[in-house]
Protein backbone atom coordinates (compact mmCIF):
# COMPACT_ATOMS: atom_id res chain seq x y z
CA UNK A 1 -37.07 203.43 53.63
CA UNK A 2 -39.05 202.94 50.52
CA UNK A 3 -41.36 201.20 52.74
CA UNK A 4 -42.10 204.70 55.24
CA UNK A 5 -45.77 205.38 55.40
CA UNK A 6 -45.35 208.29 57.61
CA UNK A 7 -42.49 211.25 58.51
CA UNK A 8 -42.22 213.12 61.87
CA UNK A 9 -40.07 216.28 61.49
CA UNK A 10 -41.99 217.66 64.36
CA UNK A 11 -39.78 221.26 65.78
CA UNK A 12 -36.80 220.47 63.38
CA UNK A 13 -35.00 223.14 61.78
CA UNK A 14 -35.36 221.57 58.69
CA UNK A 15 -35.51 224.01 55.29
CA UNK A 16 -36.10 221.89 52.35
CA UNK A 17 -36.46 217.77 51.79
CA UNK A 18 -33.72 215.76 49.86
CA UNK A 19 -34.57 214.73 46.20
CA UNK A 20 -34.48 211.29 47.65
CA UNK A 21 -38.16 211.91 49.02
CA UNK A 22 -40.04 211.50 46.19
CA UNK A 23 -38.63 207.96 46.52
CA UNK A 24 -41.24 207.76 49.91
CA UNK A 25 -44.20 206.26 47.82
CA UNK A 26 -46.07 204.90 50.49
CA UNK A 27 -45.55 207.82 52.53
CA UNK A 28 -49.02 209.07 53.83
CA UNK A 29 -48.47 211.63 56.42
CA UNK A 30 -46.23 214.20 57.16
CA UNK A 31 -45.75 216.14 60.21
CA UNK A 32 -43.44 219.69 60.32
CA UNK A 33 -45.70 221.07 63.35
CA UNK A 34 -43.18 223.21 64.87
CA UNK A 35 -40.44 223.69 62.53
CA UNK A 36 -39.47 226.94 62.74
CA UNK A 37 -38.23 228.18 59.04
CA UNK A 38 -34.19 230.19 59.16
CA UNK A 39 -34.52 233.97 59.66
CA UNK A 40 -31.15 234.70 60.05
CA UNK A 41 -28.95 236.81 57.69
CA UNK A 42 -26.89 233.91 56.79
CA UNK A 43 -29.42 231.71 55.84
CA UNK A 44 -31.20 232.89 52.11
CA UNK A 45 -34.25 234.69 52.20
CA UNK A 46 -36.86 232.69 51.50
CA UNK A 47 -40.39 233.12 52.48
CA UNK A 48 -42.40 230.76 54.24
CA UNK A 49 -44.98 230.04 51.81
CA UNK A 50 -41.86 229.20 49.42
CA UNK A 51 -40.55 226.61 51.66
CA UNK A 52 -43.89 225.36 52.02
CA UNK A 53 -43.97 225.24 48.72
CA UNK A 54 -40.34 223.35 48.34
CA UNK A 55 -41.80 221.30 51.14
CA UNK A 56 -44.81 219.96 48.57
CA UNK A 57 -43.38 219.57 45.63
CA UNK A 58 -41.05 217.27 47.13
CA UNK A 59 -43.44 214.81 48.54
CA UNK A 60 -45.11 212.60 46.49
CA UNK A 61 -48.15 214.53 46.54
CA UNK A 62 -50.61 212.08 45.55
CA UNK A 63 -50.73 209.41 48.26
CA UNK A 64 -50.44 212.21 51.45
CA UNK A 65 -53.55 211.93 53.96
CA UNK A 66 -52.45 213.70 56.53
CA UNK A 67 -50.51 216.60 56.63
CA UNK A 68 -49.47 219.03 59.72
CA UNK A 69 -47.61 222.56 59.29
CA UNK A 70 -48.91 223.98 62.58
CA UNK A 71 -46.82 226.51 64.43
CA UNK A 72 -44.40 226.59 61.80
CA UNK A 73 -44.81 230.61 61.40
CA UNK A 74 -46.76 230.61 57.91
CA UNK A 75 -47.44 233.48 56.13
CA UNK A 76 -49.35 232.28 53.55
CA UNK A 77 -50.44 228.61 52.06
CA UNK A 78 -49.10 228.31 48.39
CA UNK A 79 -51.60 227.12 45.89
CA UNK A 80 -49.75 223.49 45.29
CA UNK A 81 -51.66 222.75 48.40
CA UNK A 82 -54.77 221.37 45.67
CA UNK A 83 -52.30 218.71 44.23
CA UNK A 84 -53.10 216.92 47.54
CA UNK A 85 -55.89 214.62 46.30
CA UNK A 86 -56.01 212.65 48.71
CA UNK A 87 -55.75 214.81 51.88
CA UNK A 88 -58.05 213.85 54.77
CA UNK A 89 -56.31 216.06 57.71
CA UNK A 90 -55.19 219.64 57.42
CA UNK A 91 -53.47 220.86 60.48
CA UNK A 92 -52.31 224.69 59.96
CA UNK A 93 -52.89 225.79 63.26
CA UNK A 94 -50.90 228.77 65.13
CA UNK A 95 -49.83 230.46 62.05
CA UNK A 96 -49.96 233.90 60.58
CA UNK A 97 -51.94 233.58 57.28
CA UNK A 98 -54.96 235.84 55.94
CA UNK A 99 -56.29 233.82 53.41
CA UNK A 100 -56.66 230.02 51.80
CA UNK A 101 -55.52 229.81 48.05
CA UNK A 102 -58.65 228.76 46.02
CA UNK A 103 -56.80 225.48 45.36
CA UNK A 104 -58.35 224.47 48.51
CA UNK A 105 -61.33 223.72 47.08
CA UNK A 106 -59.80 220.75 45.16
CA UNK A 107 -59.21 218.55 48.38
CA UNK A 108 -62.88 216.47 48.10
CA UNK A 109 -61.48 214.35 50.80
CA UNK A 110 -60.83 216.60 53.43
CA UNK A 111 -62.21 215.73 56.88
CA UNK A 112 -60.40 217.63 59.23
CA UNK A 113 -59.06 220.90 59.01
CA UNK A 114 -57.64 222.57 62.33
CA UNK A 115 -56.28 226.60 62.42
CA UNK A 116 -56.90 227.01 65.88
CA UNK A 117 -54.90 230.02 66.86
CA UNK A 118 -54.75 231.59 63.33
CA UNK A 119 -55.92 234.56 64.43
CA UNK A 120 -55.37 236.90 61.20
CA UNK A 121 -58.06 234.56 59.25
């Protein structure tokens, strides 16, 4: 798997990424569109800019072009989102945030940036 160039989690469950990740170097795209982040009493309460947060610092941030957290019932986009250098595709879309961190600024290579259906920006 050391090899993997891109991960589809697409409307898992999933809550955090194993330490084994940051082994992905080649990984360039990620996909959680969909996952829908535990509410439920027995699960710890976390918010969903934290586990975005988990979700970042556990990729190997530098090589990611492509990344794709729609509908996955954000609150808010945690500033590690400027560690993404190399970031050409943004896909937020359908979720509940106000506001972009000023980090945002830091992705030069951004081309594409979707939040269709984020309707509190």
């Amino acid at each position: 798997m050391v090899s993997l160039s891109s991960l589809r989690l697409h409307g898992t469950a999933i809550r955090e990424l194993p330490f084994s990740t940051i082994l992905l170097k080649r990984l360039n795209g990620a996909c959680f569109s969909g996952c829908q982040w535990p509410s439920s009493s027995s699960a710890p309460m976390l918010t969903s800019q934290d586990l975005m947060g988990v979700l970042l610092r556990s990729l190997p941030c530098l090589l990611i072009k492509d990344l794709d957290f729609s509908d996955c019932n954000l609150s808010a986009i945690p500033n590690d989102i400027g560690c993404l250098s190399f970031l050409n595709a943004l896909r937020l879309s359908g979720n509940d945030f106000i506001s972009f961190p000023e980090s945002v600024s830091q992705l030069f290579r951004l081309r594409l940036l979707d939040l269709d259906g984020c309707k509190r920006l």
